[in-house]
N, C-alpha and C. Protein backbone atom coordinates (compact mmCIF):
# COMPACT_ATOMS: atom_id res chain seq x y z
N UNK A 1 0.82 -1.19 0.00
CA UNK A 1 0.00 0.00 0.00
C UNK A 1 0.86 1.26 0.00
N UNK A 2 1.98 1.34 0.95
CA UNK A 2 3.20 2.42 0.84
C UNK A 2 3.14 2.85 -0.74
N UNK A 3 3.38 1.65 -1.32
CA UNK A 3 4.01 2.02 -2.91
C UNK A 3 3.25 2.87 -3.77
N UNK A 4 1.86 2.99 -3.52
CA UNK A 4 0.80 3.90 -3.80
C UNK A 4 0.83 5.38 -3.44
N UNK A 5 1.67 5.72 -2.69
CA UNK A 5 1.83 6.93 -1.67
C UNK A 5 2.88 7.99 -2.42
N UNK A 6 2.75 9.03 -2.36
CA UNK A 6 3.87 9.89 -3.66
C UNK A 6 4.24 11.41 -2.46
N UNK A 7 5.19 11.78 -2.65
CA UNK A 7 5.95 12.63 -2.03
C UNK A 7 4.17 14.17 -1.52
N UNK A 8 4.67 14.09 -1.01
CA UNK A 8 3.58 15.72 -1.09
C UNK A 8 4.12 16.97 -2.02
N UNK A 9 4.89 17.05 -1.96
CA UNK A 9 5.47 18.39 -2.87
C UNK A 9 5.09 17.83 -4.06
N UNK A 10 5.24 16.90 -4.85
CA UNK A 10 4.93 16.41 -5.83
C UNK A 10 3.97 16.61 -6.70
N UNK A 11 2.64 16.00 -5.39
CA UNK A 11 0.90 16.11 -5.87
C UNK A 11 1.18 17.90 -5.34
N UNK A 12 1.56 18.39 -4.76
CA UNK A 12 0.92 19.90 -4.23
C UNK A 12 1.75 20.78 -5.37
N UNK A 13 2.55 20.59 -6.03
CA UNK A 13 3.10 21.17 -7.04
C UNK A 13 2.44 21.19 -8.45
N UNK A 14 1.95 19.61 -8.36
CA UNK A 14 1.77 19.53 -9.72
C UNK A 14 -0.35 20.32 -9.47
N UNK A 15 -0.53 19.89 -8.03
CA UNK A 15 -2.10 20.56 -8.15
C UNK A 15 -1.67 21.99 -8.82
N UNK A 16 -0.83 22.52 -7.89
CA UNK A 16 -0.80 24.27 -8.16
C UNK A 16 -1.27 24.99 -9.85
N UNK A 17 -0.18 23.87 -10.33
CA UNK A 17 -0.10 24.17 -11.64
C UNK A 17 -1.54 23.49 -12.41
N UNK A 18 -2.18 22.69 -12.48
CA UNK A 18 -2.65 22.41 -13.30
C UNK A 18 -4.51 22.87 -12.50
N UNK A 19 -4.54 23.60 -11.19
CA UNK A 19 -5.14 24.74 -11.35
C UNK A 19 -5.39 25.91 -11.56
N UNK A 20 -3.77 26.68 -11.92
CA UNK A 20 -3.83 27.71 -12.13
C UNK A 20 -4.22 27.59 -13.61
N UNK A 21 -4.11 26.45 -14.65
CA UNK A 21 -4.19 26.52 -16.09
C UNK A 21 -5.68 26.39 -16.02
N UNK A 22 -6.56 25.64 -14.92
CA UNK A 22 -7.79 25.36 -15.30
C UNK A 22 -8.65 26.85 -15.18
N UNK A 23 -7.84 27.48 -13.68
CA UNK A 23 -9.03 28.95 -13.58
C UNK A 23 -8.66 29.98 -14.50
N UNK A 24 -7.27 30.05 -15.06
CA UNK A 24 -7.10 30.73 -15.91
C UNK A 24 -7.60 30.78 -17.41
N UNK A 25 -7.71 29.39 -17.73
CA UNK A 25 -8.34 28.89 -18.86
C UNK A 25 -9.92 29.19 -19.32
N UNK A 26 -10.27 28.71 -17.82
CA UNK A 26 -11.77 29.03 -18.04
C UNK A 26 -12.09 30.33 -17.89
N UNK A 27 -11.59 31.52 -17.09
CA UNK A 27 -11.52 32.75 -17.15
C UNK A 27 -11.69 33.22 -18.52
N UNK A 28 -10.72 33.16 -18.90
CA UNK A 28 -10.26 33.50 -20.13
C UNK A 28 -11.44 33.10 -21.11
N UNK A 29 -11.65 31.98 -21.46
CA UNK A 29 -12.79 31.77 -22.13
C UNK A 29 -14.61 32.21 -21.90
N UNK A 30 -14.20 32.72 -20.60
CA UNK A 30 -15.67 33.09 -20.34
C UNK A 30 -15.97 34.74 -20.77
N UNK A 31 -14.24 35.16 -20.37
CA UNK A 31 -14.20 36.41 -21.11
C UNK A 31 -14.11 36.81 -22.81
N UNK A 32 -13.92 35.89 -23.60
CA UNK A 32 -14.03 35.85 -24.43
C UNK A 32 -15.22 34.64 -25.16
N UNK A 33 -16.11 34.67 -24.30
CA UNK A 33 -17.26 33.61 -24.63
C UNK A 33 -17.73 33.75 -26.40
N UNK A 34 -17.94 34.48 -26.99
CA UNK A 34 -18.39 34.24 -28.63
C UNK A 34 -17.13 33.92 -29.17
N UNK A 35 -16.20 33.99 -28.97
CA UNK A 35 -14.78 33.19 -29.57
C UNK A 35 -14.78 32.01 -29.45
N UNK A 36 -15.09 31.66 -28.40
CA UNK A 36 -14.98 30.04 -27.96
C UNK A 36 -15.93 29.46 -27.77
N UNK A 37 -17.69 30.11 -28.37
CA UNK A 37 -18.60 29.54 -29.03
C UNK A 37 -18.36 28.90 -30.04
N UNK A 38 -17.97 29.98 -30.93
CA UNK A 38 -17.34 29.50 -32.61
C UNK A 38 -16.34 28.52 -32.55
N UNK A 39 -15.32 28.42 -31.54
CA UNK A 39 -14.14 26.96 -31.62
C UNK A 39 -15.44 26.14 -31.18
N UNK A 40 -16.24 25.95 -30.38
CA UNK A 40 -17.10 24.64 -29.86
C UNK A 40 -17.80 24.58 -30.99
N UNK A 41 -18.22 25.37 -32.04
CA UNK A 41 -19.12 25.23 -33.16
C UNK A 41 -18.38 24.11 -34.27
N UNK A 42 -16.94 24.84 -34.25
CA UNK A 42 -16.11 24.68 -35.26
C UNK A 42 -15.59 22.50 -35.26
N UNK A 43 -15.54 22.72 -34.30
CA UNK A 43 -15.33 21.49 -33.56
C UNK A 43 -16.10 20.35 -33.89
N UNK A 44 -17.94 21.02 -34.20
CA UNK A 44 -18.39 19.62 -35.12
C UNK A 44 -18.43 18.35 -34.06
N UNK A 45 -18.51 18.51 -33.06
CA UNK A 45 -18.84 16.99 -32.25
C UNK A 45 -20.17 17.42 -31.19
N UNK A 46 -20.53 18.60 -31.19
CA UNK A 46 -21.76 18.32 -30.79
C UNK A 46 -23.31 18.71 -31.92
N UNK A 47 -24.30 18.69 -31.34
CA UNK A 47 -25.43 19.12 -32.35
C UNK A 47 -25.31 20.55 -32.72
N UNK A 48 -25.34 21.53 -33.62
CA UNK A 48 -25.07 23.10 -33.17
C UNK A 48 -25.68 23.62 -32.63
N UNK A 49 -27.05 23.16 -32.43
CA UNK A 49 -27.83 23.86 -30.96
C UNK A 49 -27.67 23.58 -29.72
N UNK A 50 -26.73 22.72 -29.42
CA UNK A 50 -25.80 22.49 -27.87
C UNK A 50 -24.97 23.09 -27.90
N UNK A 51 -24.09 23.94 -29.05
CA UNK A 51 -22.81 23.98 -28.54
C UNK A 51 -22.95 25.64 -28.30
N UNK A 52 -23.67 26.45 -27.90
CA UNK A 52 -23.77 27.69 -27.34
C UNK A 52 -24.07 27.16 -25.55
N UNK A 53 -24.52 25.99 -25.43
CA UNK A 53 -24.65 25.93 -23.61
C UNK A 53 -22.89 25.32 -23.37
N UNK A 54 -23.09 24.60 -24.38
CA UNK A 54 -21.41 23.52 -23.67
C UNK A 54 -20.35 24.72 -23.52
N UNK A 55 -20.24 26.20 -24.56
CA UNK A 55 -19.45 27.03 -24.75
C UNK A 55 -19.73 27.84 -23.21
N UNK A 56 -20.69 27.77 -23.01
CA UNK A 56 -20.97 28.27 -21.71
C UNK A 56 -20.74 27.31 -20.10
N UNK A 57 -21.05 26.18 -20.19
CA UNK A 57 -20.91 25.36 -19.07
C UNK A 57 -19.59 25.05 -19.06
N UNK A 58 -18.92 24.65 -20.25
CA UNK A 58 -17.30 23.84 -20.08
C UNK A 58 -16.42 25.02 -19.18
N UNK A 59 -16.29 26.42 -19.61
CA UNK A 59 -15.78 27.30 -18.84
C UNK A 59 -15.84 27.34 -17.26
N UNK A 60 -17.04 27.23 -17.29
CA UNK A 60 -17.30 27.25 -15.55
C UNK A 60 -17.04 25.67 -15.08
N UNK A 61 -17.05 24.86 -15.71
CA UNK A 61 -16.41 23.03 -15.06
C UNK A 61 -14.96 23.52 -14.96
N UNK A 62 -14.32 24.13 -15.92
CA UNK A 62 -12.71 24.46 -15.88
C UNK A 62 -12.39 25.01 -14.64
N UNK A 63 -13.16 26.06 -14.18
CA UNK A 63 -12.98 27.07 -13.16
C UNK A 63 -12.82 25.92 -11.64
N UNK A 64 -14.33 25.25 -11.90
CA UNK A 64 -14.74 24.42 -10.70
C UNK A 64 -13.73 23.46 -10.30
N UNK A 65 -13.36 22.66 -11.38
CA UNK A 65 -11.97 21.88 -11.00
C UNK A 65 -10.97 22.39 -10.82
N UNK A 66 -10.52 23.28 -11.49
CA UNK A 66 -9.14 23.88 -10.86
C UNK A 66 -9.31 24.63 -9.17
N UNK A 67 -10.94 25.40 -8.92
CA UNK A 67 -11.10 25.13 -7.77
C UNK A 67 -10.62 24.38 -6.64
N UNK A 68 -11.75 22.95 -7.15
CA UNK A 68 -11.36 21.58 -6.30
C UNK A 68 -9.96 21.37 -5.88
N UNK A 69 -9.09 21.44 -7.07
CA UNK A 69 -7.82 21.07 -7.12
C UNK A 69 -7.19 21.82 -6.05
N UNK A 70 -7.65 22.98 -6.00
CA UNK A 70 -6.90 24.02 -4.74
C UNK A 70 -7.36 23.83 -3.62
N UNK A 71 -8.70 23.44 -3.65
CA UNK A 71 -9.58 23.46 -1.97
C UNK A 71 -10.11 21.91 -1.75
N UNK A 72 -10.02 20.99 -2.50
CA UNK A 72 -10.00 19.62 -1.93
C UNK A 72 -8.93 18.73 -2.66
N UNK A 73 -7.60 19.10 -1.92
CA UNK A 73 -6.77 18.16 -2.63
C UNK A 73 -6.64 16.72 -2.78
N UNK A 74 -6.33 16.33 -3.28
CA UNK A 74 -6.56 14.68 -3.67
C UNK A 74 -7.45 13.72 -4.60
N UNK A 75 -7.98 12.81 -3.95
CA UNK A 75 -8.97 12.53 -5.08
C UNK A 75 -9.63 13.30 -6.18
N UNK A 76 -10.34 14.31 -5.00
CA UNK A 76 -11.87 14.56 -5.55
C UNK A 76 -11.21 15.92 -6.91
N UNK A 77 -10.44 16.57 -6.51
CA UNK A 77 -10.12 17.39 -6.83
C UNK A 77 -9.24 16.81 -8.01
N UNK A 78 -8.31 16.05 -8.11
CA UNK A 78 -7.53 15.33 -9.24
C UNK A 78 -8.91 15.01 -10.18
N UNK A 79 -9.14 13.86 -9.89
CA UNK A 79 -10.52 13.50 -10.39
C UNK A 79 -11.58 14.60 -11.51
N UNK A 80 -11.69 15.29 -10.79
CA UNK A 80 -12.04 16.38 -11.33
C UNK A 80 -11.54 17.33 -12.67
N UNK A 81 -10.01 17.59 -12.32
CA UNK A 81 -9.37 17.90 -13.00
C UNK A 81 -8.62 17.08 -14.39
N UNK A 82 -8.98 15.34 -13.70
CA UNK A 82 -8.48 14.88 -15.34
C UNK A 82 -9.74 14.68 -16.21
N UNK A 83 -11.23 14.65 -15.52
CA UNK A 83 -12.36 14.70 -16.19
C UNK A 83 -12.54 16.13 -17.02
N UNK A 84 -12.31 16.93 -16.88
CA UNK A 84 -12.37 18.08 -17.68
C UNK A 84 -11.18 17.83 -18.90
N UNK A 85 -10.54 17.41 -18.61
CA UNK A 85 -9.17 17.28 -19.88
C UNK A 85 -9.08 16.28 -20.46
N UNK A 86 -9.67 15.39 -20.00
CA UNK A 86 -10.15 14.21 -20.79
C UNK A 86 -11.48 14.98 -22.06
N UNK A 87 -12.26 15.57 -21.17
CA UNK A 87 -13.44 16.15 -22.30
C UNK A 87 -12.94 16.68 -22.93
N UNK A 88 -11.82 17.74 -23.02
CA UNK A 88 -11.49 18.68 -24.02
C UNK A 88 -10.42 17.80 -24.78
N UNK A 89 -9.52 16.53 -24.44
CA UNK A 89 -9.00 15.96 -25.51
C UNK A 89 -9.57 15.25 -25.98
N UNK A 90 -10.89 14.94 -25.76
CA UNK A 90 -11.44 13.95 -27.02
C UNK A 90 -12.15 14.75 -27.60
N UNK A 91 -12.58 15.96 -27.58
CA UNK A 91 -13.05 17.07 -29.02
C UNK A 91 -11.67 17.19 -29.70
N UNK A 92 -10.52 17.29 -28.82
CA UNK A 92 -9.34 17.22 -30.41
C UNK A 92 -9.36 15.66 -31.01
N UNK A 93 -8.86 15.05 -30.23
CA UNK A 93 -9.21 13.84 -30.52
C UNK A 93 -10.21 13.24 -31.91
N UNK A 94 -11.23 13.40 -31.60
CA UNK A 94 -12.20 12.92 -32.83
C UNK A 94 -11.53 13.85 -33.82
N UNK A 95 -11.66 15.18 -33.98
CA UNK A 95 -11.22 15.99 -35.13
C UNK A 95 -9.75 15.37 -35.71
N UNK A 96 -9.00 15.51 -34.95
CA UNK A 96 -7.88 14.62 -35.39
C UNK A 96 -7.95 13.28 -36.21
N UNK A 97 -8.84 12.35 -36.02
CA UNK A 97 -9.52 11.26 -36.34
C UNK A 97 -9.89 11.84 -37.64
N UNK A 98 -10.73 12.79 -37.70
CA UNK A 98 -11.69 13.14 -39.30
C UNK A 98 -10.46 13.95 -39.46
N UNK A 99 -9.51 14.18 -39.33
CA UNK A 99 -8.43 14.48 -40.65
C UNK A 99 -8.45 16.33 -40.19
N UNK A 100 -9.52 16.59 -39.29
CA UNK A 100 -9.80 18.44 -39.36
C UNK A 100 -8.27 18.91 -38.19
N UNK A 101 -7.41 19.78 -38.99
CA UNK A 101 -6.47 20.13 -37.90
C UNK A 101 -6.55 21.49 -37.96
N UNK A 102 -7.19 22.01 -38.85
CA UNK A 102 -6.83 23.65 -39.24
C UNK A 102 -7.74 24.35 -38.10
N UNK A 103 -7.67 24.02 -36.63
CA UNK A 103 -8.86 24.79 -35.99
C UNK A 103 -8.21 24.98 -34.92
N UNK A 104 -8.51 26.02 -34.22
CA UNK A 104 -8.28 26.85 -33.18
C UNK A 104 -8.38 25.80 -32.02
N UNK A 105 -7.62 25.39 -30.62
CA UNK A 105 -7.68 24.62 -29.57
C UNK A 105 -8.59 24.66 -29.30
N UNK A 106 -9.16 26.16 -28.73
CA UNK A 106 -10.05 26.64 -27.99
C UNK A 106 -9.66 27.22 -26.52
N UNK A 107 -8.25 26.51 -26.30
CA UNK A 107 -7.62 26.43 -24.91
C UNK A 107 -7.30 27.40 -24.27
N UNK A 108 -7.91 28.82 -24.69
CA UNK A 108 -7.98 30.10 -23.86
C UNK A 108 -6.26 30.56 -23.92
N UNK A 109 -5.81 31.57 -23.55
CA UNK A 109 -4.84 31.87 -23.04
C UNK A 109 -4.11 33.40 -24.56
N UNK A 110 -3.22 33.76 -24.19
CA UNK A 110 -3.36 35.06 -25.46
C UNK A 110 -3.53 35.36 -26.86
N UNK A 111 -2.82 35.84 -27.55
CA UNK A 111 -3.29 35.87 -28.81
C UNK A 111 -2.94 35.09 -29.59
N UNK A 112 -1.67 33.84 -29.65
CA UNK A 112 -2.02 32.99 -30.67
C UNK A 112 -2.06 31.61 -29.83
N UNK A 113 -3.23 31.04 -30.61
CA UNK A 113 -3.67 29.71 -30.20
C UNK A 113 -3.07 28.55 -31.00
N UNK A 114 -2.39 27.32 -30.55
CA UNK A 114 -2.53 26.35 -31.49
C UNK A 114 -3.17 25.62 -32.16
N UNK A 115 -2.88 25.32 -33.31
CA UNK A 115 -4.17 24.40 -34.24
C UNK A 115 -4.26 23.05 -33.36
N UNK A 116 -5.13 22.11 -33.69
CA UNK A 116 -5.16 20.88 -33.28
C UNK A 116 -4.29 20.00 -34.17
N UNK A 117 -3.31 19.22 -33.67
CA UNK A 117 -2.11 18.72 -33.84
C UNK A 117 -2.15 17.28 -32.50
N UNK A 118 -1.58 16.32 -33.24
CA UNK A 118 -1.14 15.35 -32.33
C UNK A 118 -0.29 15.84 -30.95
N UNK A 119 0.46 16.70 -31.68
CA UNK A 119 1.51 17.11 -30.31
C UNK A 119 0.85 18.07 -29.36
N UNK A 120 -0.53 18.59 -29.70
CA UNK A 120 -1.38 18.96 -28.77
C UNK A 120 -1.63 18.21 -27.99
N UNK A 121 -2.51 17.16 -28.57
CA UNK A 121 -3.34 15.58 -27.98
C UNK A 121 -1.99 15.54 -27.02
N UNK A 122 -0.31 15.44 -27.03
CA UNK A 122 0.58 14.66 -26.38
C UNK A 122 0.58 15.61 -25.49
N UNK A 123 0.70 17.21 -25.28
CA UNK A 123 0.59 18.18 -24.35
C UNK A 123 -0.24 17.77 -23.18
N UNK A 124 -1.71 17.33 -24.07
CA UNK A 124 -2.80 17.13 -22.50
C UNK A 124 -2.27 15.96 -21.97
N UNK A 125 -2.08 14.85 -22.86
CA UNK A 125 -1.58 13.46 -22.25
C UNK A 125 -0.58 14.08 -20.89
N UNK A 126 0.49 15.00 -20.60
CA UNK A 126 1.29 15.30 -20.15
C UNK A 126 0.55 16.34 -18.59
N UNK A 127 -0.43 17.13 -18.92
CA UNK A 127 -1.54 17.68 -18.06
C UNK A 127 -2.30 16.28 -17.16
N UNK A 128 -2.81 15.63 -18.20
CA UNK A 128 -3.66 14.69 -17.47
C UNK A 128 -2.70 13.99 -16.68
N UNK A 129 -1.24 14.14 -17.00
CA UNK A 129 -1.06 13.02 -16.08
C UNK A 129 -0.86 14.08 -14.56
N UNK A 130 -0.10 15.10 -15.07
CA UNK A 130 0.00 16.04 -13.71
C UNK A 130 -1.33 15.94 -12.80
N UNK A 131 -2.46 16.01 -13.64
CA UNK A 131 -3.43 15.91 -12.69
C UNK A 131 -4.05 14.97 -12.11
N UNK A 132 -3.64 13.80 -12.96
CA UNK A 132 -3.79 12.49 -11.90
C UNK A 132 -2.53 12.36 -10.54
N UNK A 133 -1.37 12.71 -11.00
CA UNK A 133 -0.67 12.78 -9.39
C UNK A 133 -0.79 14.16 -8.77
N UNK A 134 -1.74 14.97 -8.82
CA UNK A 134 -2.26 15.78 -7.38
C UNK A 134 -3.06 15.03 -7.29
N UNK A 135 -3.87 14.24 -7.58
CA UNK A 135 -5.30 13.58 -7.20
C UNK A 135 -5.06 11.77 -6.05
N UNK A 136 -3.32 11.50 -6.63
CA UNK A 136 -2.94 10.66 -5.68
C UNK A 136 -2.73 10.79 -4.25
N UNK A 137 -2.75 9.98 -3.58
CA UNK A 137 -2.70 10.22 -1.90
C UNK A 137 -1.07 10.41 -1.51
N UNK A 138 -0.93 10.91 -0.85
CA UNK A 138 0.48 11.62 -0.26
C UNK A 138 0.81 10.83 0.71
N UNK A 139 1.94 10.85 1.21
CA UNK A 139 2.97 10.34 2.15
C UNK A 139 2.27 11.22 3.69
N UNK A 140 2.22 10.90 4.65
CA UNK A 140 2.18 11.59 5.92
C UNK A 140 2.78 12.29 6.25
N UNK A 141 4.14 12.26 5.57
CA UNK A 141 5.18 13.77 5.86
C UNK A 141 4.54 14.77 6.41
N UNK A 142 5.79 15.68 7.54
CA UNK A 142 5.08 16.57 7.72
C UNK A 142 6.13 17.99 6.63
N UNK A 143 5.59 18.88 6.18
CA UNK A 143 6.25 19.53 4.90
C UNK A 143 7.15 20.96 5.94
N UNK A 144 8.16 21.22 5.59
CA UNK A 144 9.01 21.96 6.27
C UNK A 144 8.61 23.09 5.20
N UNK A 145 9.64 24.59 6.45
CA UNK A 145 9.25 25.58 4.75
C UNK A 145 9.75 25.65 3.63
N UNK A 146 11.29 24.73 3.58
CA UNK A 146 11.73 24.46 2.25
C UNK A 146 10.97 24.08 1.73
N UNK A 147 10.13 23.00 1.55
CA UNK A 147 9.36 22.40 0.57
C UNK A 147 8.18 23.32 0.45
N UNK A 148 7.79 24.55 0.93
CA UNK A 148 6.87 24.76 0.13
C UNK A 148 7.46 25.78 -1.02
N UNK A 149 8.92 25.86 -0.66
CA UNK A 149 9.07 27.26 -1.63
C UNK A 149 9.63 25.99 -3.23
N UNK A 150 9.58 24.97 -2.82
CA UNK A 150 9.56 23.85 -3.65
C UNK A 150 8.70 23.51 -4.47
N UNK A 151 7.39 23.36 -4.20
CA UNK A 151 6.59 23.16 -4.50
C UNK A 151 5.98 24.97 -5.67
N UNK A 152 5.93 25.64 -5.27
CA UNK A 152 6.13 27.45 -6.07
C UNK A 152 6.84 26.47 -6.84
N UNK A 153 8.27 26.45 -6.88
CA UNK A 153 9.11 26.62 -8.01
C UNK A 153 8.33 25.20 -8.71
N UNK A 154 8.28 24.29 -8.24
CA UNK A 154 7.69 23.09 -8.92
C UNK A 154 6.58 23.83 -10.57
N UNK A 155 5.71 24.57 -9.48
CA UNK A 155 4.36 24.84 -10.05
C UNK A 155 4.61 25.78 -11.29
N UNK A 156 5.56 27.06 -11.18
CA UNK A 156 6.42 27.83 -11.57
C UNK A 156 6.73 27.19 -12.99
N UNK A 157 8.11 26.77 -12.99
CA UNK A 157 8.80 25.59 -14.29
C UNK A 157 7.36 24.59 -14.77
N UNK A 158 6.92 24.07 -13.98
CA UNK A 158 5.60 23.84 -14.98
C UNK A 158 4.66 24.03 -16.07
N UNK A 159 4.28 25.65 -15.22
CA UNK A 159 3.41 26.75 -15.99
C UNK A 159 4.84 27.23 -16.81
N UNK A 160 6.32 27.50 -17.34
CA UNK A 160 6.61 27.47 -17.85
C UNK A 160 6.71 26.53 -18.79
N UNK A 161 6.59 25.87 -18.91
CA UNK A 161 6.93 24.95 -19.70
C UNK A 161 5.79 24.32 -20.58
N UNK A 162 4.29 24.61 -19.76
CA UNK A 162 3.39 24.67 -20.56
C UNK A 162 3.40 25.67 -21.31
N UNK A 163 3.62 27.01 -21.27
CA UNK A 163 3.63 28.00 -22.01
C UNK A 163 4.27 27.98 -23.27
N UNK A 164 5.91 27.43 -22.74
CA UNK A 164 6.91 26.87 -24.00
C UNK A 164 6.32 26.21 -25.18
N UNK A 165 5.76 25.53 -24.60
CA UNK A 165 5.01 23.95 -25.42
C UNK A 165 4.03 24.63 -26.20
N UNK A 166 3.42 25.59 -25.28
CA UNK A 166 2.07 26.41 -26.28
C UNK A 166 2.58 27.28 -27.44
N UNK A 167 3.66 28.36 -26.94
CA UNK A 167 4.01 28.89 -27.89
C UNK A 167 4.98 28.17 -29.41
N UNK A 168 5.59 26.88 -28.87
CA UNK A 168 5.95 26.32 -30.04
C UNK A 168 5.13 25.58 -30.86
N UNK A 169 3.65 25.15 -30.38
CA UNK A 169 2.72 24.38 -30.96
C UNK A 169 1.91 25.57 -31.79
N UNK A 170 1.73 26.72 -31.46
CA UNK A 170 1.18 27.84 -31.79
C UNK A 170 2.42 28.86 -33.24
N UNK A 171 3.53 28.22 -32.93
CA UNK A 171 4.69 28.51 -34.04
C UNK A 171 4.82 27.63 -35.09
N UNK A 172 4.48 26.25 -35.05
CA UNK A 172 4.73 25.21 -35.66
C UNK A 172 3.87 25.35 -37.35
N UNK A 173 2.39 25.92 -37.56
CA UNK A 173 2.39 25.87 -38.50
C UNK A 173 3.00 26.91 -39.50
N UNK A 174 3.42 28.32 -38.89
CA UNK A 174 4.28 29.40 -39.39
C UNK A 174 5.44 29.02 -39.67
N UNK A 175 6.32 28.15 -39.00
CA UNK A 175 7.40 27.45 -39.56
C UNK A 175 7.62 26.60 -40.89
N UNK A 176 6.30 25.68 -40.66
CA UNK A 176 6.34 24.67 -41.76
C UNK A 176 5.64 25.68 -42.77
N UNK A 177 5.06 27.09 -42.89
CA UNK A 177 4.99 27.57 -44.06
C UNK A 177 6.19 28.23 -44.78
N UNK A 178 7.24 28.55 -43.60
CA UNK A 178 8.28 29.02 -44.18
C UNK A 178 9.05 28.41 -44.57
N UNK A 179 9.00 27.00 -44.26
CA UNK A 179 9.94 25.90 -44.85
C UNK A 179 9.67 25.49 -46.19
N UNK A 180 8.12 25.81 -46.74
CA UNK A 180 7.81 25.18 -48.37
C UNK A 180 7.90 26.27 -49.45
């Protein structure tokens, strides 16, 4: 049962981060709600008279889990957080499937967005997993104040590195136009 058990800085690092992407995300999209009507339109996996509520509800599930993630750590809150990213990678997902890549993520955040791309799909694979280990159970440790300024930097290089990933997935088709 030990072997099930994962450092605390670990899950509390990786929560940090992959709620600050969820309230920020959904923020963002709620503030720009007719933008990210049209990506849920564009998207083609629901009926088009659902996808003005889903453009509206998915934002506020984003918010709610990255919530959870901050105010009930562990399960419920992991849980939470890979169910929302699971939903939003299988709308890339299927599109990917029908061949459609030329479309906007939807994934909130500044002015250029990436298309849907496999190496998107591999981005969330990389989220979901962060958010399945905050959602794992922790060690009993008790956490000193080194480790929390550990856990910051953890969360920190994270949210960098998602950013990295965004802005090169968001560069990638400008490249391959300058390459032909």
């Amino acid at each position: 049962m030990d072997a099930l058990l994962i450092d605390p800085v670990l899950s509390r690092g990786c929560a940090a981060a992959v709620a600050v992407l969820l309230l920020v995300g959904g923020g963002q999209k709620l503030l720009n709600l007719p933008v990210f009507e049209a990506v849920v339109e564009l998207y083609e996996v629901l009926p088009r008279a659902l996808a003005p509520l889903f453009a509206r509800l998915f934002p506020l599930l984003e918010i709610l889990a990255g919530a959870l993630v901050l105010l009930a750590p562990g399960a419920i809150g992991g849980a939470a957080a890979v169910a929302v990213l699971l939903l939003a990678s299988a709308g890339i997902l299927v599109n990917l499937l029908r061949g459609r890549r030329n479309i906007d993520c939807g994934c909130g955040g500044g002015d250029s967005h990436p298309r849907l791309s496999w190496a998107l799909l591999g981005r969330n694979a990389v989220l979901l997993l962060a958010a399945a280990i905050a959602g794992l159970a922790v060690s009993a440790r008790e956490l000193v104040w080194i480790d929390y300024l550990t856990v910051v930097a953890l969360a920190l290089a994270l949210l960098g590195l998602y950013a990295a990933t965004n802005q090169l997935l968001a560069n990638q088709p400008r490249y391959q136009a300058l390459r032909s």
